[in-house]
PDB file of N, CA and C in Angstrom:
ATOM      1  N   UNK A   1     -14.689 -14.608   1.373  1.00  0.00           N
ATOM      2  CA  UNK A   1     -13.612 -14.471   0.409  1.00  0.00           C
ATOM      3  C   UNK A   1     -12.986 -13.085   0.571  1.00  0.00           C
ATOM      4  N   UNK A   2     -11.647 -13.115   0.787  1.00  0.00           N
ATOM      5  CA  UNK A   2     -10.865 -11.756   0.915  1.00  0.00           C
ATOM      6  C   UNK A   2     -10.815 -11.101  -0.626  1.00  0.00           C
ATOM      7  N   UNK A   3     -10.716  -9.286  -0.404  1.00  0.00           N
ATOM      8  CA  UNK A   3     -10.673  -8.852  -2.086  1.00  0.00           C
ATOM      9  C   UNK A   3      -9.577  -8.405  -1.619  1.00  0.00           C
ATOM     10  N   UNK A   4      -8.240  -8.249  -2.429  1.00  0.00           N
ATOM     11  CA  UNK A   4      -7.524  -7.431  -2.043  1.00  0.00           C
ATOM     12  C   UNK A   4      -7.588  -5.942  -3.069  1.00  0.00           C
ATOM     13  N   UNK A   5      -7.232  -4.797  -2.179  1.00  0.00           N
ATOM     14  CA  UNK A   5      -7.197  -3.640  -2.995  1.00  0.00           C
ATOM     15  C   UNK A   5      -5.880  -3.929  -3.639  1.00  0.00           C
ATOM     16  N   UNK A   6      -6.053  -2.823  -4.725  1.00  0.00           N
ATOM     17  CA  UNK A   6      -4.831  -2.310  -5.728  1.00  0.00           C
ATOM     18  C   UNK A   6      -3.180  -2.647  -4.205  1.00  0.00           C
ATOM     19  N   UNK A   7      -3.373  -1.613  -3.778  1.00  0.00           N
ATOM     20  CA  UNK A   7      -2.211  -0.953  -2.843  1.00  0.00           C
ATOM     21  C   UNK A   7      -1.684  -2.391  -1.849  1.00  0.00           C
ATOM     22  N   UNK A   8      -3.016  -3.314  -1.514  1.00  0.00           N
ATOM     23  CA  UNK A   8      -2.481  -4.523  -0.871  1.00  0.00           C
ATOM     24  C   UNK A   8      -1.990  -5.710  -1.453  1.00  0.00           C
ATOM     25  N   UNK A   9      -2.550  -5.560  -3.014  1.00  0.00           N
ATOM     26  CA  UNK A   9      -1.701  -6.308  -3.614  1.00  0.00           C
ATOM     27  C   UNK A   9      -0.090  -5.919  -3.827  1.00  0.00           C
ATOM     28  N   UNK A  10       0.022  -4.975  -4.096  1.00  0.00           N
ATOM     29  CA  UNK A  10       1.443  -4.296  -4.585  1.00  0.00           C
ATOM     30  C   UNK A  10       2.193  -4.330  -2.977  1.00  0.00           C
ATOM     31  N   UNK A  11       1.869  -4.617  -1.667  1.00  0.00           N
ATOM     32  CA  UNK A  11       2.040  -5.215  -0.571  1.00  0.00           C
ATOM     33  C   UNK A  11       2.530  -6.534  -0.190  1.00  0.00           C
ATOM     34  N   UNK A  12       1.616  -7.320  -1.221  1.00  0.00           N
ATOM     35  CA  UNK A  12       2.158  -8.904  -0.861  1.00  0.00           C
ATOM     36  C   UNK A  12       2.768  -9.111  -1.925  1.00  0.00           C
ATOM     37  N   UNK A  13       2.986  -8.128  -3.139  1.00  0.00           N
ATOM     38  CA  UNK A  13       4.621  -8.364  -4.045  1.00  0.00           C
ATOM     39  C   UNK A  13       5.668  -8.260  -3.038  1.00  0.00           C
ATOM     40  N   UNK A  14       5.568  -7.426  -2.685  1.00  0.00           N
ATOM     41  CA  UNK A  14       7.221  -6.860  -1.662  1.00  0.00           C
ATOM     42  C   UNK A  14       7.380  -7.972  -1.349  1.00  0.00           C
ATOM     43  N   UNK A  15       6.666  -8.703  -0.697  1.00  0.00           N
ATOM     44  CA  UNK A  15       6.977  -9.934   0.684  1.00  0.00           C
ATOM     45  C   UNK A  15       8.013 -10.893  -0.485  1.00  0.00           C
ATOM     46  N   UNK A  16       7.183 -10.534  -1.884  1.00  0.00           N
ATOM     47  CA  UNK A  16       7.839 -11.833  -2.642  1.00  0.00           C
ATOM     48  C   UNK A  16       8.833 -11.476  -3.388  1.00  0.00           C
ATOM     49  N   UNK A  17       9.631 -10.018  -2.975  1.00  0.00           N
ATOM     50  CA  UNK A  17      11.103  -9.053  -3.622  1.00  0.00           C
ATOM     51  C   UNK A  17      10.368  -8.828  -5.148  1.00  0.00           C
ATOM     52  N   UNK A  18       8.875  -8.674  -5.582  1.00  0.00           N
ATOM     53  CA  UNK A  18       8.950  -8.075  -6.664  1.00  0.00           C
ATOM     54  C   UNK A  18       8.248  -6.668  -6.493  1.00  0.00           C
ATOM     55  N   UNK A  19       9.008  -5.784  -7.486  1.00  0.00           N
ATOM     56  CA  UNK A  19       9.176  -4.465  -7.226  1.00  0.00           C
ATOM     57  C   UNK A  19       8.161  -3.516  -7.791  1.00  0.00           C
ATOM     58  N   UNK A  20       7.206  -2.926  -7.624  1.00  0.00           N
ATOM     59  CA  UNK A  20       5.795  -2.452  -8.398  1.00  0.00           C
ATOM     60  C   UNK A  20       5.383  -0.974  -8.117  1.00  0.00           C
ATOM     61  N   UNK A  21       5.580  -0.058  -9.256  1.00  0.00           N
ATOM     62  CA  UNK A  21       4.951   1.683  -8.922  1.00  0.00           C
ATOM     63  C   UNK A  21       4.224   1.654  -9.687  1.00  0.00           C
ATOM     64  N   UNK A  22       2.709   1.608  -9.320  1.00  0.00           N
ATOM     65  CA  UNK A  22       1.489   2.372 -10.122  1.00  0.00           C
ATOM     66  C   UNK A  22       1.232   3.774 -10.704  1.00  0.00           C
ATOM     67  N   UNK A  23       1.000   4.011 -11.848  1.00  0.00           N
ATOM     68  CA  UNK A  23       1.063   4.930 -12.079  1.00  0.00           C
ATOM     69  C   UNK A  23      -0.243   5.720 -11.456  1.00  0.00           C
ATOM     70  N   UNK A  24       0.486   6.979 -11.305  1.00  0.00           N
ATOM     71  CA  UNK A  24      -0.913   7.567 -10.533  1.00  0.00           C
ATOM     72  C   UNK A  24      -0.674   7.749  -8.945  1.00  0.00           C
ATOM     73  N   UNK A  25      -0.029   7.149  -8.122  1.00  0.00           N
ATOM     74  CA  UNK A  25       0.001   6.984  -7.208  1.00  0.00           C
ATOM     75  C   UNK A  25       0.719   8.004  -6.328  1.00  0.00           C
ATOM     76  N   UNK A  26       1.652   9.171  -6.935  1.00  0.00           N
ATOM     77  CA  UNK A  26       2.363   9.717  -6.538  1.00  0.00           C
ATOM     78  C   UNK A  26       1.060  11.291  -6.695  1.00  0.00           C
ATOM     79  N   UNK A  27       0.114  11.425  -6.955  1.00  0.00           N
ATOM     80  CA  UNK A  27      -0.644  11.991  -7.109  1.00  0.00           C
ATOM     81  C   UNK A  27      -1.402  13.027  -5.811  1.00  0.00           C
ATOM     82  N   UNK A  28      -1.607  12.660  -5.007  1.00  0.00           N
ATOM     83  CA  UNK A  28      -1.833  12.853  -3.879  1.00  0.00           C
ATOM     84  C   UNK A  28      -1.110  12.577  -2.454  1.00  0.00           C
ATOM     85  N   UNK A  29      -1.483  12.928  -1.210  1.00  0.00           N
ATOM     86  CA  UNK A  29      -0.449  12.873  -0.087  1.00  0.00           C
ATOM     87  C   UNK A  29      -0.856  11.393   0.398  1.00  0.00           C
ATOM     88  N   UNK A  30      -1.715  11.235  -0.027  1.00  0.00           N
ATOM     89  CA  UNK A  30      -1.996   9.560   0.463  1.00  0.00           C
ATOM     90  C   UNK A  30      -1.014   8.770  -0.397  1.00  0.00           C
ATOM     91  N   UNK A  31      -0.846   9.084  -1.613  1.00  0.00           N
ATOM     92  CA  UNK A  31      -0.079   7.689  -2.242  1.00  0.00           C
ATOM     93  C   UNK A  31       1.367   8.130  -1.773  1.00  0.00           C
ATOM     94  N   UNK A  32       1.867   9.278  -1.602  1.00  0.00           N
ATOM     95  CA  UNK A  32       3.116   9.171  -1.012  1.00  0.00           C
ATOM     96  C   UNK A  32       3.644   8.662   0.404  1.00  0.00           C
ATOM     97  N   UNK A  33       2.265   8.542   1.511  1.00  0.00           N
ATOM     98  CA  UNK A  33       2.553   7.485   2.413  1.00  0.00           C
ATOM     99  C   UNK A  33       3.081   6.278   2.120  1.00  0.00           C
ATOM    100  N   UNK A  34       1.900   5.761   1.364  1.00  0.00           N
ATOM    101  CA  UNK A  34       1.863   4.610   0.708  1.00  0.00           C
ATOM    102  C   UNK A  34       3.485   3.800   0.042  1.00  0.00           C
ATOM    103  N   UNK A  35       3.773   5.012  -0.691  1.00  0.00           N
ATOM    104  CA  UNK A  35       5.264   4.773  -1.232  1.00  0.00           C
ATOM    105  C   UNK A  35       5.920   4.341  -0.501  1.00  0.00           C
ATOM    106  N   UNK A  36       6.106   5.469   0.576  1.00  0.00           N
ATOM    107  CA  UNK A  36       6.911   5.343   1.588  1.00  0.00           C
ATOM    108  C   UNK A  36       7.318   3.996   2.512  1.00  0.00           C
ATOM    109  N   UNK A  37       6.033   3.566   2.188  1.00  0.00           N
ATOM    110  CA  UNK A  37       5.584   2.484   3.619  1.00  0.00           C
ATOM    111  C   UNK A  37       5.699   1.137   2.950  1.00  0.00           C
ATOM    112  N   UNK A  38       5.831   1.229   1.759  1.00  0.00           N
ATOM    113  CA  UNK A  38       5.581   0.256   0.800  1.00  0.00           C
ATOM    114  C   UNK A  38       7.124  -0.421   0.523  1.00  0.00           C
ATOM    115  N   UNK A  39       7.803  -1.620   0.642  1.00  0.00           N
ATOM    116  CA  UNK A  39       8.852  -1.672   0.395  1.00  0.00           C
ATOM    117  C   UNK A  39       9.388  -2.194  -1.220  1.00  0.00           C
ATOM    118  N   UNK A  40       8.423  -2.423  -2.017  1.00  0.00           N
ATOM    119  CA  UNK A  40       8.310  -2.603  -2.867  1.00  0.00           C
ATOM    120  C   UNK A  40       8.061  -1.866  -4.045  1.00  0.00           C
ATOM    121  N   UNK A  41       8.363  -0.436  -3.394  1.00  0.00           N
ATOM    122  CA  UNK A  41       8.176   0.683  -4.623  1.00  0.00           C
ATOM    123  C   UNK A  41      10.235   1.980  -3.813  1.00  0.00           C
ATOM    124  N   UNK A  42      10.851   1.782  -4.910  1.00  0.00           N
ATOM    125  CA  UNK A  42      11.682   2.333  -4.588  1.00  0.00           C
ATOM    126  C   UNK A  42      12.494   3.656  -5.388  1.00  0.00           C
ATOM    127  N   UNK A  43      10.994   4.276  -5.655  1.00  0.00           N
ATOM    128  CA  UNK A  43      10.985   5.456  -6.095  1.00  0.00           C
ATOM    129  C   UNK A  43       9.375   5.961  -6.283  1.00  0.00           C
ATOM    130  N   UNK A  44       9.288   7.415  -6.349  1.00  0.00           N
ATOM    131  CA  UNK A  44       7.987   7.762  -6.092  1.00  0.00           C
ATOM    132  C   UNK A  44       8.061   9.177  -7.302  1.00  0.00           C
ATOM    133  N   UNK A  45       7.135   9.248  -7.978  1.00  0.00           N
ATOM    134  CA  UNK A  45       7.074  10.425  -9.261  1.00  0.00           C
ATOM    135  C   UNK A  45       6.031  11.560  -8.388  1.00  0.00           C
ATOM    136  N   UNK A  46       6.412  13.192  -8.869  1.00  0.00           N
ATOM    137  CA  UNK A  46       6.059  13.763  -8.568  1.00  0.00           C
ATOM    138  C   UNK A  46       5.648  14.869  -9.575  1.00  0.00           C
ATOM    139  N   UNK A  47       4.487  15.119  -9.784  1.00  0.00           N
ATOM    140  CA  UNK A  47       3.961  15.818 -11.002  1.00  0.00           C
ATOM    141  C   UNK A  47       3.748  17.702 -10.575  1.00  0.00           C
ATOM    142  N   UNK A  48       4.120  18.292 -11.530  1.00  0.00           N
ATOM    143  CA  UNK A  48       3.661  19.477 -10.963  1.00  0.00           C
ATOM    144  C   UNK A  48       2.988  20.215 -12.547  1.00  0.00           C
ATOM    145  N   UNK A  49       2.130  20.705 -12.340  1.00  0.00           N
ATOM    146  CA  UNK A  49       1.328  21.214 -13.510  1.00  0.00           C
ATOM    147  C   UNK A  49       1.069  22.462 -13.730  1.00  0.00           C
ATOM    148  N   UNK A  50       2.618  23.332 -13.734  1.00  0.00           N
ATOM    149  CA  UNK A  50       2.841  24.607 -13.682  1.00  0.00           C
ATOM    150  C   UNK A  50       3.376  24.643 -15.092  1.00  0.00           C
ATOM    151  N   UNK A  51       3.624  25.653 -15.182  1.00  0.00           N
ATOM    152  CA  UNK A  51       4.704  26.110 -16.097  1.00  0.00           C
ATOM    153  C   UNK A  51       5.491  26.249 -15.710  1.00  0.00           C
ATOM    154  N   UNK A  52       6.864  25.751 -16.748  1.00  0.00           N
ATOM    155  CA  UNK A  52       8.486  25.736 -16.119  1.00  0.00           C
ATOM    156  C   UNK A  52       8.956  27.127 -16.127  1.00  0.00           C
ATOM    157  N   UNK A  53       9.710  26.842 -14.690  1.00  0.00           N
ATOM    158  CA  UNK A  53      10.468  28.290 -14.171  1.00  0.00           C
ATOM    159  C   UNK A  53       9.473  28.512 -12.989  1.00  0.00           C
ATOM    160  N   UNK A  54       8.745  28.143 -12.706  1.00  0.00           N
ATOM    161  CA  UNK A  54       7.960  28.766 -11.327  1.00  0.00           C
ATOM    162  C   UNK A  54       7.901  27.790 -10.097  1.00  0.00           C
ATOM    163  N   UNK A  55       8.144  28.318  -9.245  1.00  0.00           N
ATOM    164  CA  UNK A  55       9.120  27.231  -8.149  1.00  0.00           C
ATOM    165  C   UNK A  55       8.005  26.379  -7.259  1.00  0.00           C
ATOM    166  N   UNK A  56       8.594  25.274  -7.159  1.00  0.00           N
ATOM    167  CA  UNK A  56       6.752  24.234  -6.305  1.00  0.00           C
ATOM    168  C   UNK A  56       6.545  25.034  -5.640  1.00  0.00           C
ATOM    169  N   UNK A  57       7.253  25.958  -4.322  1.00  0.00           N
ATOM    170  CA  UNK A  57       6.711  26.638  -3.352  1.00  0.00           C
ATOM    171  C   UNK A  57       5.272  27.243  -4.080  1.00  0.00           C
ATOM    172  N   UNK A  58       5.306  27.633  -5.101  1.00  0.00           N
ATOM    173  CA  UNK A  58       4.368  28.565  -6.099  1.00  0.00           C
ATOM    174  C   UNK A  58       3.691  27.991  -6.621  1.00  0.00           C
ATOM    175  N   UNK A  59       3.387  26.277  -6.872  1.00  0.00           N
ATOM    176  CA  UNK A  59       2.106  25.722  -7.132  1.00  0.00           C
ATOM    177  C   UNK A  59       1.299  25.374  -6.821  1.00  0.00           C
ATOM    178  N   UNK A  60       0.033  25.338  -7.055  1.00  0.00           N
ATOM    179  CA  UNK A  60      -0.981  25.144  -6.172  1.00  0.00           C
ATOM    180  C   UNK A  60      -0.919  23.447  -5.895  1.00  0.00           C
ATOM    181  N   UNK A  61      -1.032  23.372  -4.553  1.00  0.00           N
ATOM    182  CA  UNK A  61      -1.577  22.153  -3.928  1.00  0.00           C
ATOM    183  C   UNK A  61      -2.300  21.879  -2.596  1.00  0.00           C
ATOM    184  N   UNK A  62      -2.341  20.645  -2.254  1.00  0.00           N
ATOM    185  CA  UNK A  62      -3.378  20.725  -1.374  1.00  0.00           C
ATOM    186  C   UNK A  62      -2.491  21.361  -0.029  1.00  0.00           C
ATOM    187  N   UNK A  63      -2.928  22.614   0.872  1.00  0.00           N
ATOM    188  CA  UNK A  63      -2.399  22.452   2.126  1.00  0.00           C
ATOM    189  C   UNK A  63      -1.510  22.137   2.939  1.00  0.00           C
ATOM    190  N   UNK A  64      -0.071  21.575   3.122  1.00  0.00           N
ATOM    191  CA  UNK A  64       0.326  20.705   3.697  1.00  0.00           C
ATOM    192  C   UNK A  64       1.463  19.354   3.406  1.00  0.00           C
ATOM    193  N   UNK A  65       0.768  19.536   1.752  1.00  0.00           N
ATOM    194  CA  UNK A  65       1.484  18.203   1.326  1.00  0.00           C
ATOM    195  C   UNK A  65       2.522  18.619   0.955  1.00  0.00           C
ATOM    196  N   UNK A  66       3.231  17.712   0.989  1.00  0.00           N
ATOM    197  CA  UNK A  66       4.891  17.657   0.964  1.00  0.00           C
ATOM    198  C   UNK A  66       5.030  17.930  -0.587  1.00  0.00           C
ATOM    199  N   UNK A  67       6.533  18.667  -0.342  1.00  0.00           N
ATOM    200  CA  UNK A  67       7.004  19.232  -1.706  1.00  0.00           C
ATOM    201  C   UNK A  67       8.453  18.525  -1.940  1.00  0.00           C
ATOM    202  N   UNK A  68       8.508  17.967  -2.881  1.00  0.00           N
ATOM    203  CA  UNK A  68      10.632  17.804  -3.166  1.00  0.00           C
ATOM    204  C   UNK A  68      11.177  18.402  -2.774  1.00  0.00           C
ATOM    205  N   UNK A  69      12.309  18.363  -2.216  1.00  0.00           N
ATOM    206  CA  UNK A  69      13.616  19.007  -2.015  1.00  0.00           C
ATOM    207  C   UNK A  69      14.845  18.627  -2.266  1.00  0.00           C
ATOM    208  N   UNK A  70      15.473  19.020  -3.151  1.00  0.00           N
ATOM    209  CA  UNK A  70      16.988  18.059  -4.039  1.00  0.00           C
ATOM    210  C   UNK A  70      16.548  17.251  -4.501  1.00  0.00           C
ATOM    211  N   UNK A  71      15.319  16.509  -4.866  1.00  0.00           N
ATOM    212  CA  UNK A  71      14.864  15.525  -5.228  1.00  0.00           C
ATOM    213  C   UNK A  71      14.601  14.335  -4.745  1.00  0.00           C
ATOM    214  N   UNK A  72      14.189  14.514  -3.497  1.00  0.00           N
ATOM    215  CA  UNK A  72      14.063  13.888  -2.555  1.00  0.00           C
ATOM    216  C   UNK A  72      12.189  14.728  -2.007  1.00  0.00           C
ATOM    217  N   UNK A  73      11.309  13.254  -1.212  1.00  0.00           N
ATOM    218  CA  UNK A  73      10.575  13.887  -1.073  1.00  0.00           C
ATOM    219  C   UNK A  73      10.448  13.387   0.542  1.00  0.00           C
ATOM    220  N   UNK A  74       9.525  13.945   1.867  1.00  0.00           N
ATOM    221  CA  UNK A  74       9.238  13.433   2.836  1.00  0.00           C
ATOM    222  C   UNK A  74       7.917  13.959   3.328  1.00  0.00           C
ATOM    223  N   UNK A  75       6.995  13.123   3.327  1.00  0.00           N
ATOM    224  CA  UNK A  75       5.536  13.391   3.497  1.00  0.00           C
ATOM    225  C   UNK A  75       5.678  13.476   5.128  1.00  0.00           C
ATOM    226  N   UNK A  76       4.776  14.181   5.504  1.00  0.00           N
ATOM    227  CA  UNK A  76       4.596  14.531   6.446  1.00  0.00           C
ATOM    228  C   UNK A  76       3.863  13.909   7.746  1.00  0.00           C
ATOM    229  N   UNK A  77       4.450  14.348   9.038  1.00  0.00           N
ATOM    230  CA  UNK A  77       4.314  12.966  10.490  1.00  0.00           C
ATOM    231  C   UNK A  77       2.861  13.322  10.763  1.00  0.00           C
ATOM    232  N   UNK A  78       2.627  14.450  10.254  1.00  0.00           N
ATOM    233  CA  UNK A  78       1.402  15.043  11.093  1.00  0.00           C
ATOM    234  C   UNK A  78       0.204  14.880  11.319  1.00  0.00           C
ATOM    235  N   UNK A  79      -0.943  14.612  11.802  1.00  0.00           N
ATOM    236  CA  UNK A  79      -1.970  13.591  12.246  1.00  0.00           C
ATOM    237  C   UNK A  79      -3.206  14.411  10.625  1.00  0.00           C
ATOM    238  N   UNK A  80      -3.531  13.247  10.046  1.00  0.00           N
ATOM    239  CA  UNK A  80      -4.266  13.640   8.841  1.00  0.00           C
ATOM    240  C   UNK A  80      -3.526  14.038   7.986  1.00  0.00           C
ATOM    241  N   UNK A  81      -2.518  12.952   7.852  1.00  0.00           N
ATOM    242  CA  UNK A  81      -1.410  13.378   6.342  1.00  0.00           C
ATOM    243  C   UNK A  81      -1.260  14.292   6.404  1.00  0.00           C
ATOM    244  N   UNK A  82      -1.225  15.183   7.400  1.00  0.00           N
ATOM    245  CA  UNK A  82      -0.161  16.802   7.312  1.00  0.00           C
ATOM    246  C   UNK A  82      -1.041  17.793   6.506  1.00  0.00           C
ATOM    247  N   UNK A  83      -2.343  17.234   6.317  1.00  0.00           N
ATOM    248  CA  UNK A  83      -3.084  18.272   5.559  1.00  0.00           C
ATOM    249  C   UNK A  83      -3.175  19.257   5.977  1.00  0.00           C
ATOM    250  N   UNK A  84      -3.645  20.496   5.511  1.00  0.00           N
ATOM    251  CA  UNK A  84      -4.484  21.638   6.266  1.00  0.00           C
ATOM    252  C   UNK A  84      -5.418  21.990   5.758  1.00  0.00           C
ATOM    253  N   UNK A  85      -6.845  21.400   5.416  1.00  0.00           N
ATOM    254  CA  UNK A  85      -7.854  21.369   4.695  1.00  0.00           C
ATOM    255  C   UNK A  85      -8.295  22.890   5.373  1.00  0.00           C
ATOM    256  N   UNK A  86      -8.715  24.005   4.358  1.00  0.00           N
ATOM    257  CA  UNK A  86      -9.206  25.103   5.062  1.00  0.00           C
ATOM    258  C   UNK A  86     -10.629  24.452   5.279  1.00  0.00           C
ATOM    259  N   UNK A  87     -11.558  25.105   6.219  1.00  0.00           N
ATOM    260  CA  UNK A  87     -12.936  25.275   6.718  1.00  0.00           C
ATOM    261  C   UNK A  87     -13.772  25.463   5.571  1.00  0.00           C
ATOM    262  N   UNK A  88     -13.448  26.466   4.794  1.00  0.00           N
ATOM    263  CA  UNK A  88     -14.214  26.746   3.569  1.00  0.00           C
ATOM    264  C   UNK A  88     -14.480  25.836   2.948  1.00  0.00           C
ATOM    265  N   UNK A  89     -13.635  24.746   2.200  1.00  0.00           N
ATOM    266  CA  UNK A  89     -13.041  24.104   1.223  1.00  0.00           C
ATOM    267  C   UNK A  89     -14.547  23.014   1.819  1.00  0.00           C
ATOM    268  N   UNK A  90     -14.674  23.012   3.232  1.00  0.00           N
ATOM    269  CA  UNK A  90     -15.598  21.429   3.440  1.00  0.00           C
ATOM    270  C   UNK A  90     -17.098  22.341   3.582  1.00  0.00           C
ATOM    271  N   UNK A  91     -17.003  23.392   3.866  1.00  0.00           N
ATOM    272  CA  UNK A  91     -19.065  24.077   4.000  1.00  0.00           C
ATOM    273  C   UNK A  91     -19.714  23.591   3.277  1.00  0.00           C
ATOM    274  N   UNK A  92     -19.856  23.422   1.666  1.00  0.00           N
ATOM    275  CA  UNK A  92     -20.827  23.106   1.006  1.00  0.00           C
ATOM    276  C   UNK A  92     -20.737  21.453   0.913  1.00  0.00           C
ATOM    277  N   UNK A  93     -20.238  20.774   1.984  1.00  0.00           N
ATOM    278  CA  UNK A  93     -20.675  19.277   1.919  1.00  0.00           C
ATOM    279  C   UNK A  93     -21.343  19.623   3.276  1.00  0.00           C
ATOM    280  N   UNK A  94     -20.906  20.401   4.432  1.00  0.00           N
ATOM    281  CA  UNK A  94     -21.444  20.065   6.168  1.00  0.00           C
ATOM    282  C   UNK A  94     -22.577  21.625   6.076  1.00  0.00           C
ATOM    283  N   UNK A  95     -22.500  22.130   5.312  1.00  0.00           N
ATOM    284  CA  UNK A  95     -24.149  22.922   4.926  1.00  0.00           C
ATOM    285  C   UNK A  95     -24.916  22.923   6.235  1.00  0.00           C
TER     286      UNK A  95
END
């Protein structure tokens, strides 16, 4: 018996023109692939958890991941979602 995940269901909506954004999903650089790739989501939310007036360049996030621009966003081609996980960040799991 097939399970489908969350993301493959909201996959075989598209096929059927219905249109579906999970909340949450815009959260990380993975769900903005996802968006992207997804034809059934035709807009993508982007949260920033600063205080207003301080520019995304200036918020913390992961490495790599893509930031808005005009309001527009484009995740990145680069092999491992464009991350740049520092070395540090993984020592206390590879110990």
């Amino acid at each position: 018996m097939w399970r489908l995940s969350t993301c493959n269901k909201i996959a075989v909506a598209a096929t059927h023109g219905d249109q579906r954004d999970p909340a949450r999903r815009w959260l990380n650089p993975y769900g903005q692939h996802f968006t992207f790739a997804t034809p059934s989501s035709p807009w993508c939310e982007y949260f920033v958890g600063t205080p207003p007036g301080v520019p995304l360049e200036e918020c913390w996030r992961i490495p790599g991941m893509a930031l808005p621009v005009n309001g527009g966003l484009i995740p990145s081609d680069a092999p491992g979602f464009g991350l740049e996980i520092p070395e540090a960040w993984l020592a206390p799991f590879f110990g």
